[in-house]
C-alpha atoms as a PDB file:
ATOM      1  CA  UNK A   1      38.166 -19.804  16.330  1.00  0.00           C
ATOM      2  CA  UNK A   2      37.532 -17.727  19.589  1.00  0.00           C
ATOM      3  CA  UNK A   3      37.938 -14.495  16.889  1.00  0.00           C
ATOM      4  CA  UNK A   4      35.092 -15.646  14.829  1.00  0.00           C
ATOM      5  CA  UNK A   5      32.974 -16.854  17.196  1.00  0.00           C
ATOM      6  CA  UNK A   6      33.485 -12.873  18.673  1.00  0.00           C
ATOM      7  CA  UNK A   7      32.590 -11.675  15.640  1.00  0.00           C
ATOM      8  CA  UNK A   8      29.516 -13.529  14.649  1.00  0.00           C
ATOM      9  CA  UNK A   9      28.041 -12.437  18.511  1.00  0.00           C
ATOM     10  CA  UNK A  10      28.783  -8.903  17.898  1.00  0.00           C
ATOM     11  CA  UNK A  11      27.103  -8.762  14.204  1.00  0.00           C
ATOM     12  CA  UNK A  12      24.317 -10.876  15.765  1.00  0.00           C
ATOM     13  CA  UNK A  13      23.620  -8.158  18.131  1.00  0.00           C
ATOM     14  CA  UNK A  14      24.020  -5.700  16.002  1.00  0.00           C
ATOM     15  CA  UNK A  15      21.094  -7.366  14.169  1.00  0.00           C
ATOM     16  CA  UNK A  16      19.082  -7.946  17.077  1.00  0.00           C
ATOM     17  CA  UNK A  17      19.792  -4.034  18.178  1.00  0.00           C
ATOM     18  CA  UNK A  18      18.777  -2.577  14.574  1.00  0.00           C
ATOM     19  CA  UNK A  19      15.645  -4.930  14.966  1.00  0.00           C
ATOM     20  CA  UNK A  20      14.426  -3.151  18.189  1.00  0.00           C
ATOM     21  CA  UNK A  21      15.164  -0.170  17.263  1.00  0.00           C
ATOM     22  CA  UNK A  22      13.191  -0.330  14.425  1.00  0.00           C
ATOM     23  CA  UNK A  23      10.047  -2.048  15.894  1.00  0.00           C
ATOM     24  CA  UNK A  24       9.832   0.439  18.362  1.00  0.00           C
ATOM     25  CA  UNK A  25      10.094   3.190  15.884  1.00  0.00           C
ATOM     26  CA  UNK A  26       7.056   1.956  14.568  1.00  0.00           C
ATOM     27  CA  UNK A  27       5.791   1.604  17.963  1.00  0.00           C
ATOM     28  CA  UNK A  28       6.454   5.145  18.964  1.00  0.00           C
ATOM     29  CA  UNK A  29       5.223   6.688  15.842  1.00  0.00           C
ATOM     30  CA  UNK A  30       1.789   4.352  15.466  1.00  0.00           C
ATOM     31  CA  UNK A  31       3.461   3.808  11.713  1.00  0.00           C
ATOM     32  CA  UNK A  32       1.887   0.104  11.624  1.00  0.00           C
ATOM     33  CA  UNK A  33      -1.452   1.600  11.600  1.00  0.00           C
ATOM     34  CA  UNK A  34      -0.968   4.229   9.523  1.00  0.00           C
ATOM     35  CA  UNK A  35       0.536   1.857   6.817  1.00  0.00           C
ATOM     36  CA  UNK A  36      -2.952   0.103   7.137  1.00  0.00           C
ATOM     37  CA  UNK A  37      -4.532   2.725   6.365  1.00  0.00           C
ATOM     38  CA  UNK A  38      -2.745   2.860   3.088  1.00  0.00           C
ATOM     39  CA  UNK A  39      -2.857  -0.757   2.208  1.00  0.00           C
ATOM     40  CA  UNK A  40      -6.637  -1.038   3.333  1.00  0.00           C
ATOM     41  CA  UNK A  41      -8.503  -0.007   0.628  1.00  0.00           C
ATOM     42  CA  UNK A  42      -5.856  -1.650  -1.907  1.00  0.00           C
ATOM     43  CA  UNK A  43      -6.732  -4.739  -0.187  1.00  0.00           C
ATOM     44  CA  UNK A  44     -10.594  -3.493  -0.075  1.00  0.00           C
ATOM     45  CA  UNK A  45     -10.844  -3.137  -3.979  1.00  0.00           C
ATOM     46  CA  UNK A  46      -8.874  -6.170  -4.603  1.00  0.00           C
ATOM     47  CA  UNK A  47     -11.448  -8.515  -2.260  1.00  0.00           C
ATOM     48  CA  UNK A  48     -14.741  -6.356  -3.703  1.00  0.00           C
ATOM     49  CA  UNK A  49     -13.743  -8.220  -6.994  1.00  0.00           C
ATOM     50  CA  UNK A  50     -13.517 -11.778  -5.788  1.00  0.00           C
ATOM     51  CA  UNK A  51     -16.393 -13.796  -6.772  1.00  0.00           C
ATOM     52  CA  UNK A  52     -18.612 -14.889  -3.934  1.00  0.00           C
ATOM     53  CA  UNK A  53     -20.464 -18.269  -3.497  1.00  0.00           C
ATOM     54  CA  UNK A  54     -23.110 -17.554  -1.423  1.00  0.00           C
ATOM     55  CA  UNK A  55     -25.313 -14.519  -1.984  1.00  0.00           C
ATOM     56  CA  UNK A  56     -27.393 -12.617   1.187  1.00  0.00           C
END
């Protein structure tokens, strides 16, 4: 039991680890807002299209 608790601790931080890592690779690189910059007109173009209810 003591085995398998071991081992579900170590692949949890192995998770946890590979999480950081990652987030602060985005961090360090500004990659969250250059993957806005992609999605933003794709989202742009998709909400020009809705239909509005109230007109200016």
């Amino acid at each position: 039991m003591k085995k398998f608790l071991l081992s579900i601790l170590w692949k949890l931080l192995l998770v946890v680890l590979g999480f950081f890592v990652v987030t602060f690779t985005m961090y360090f690189f500004n990659l969250d807002m250059k993957a806005t910059a992609v999605v933003a007109p794709l989202l742009e173009k998709w909400y020009d299209r809705l239909e509005r209810k109230q007109y200016i």
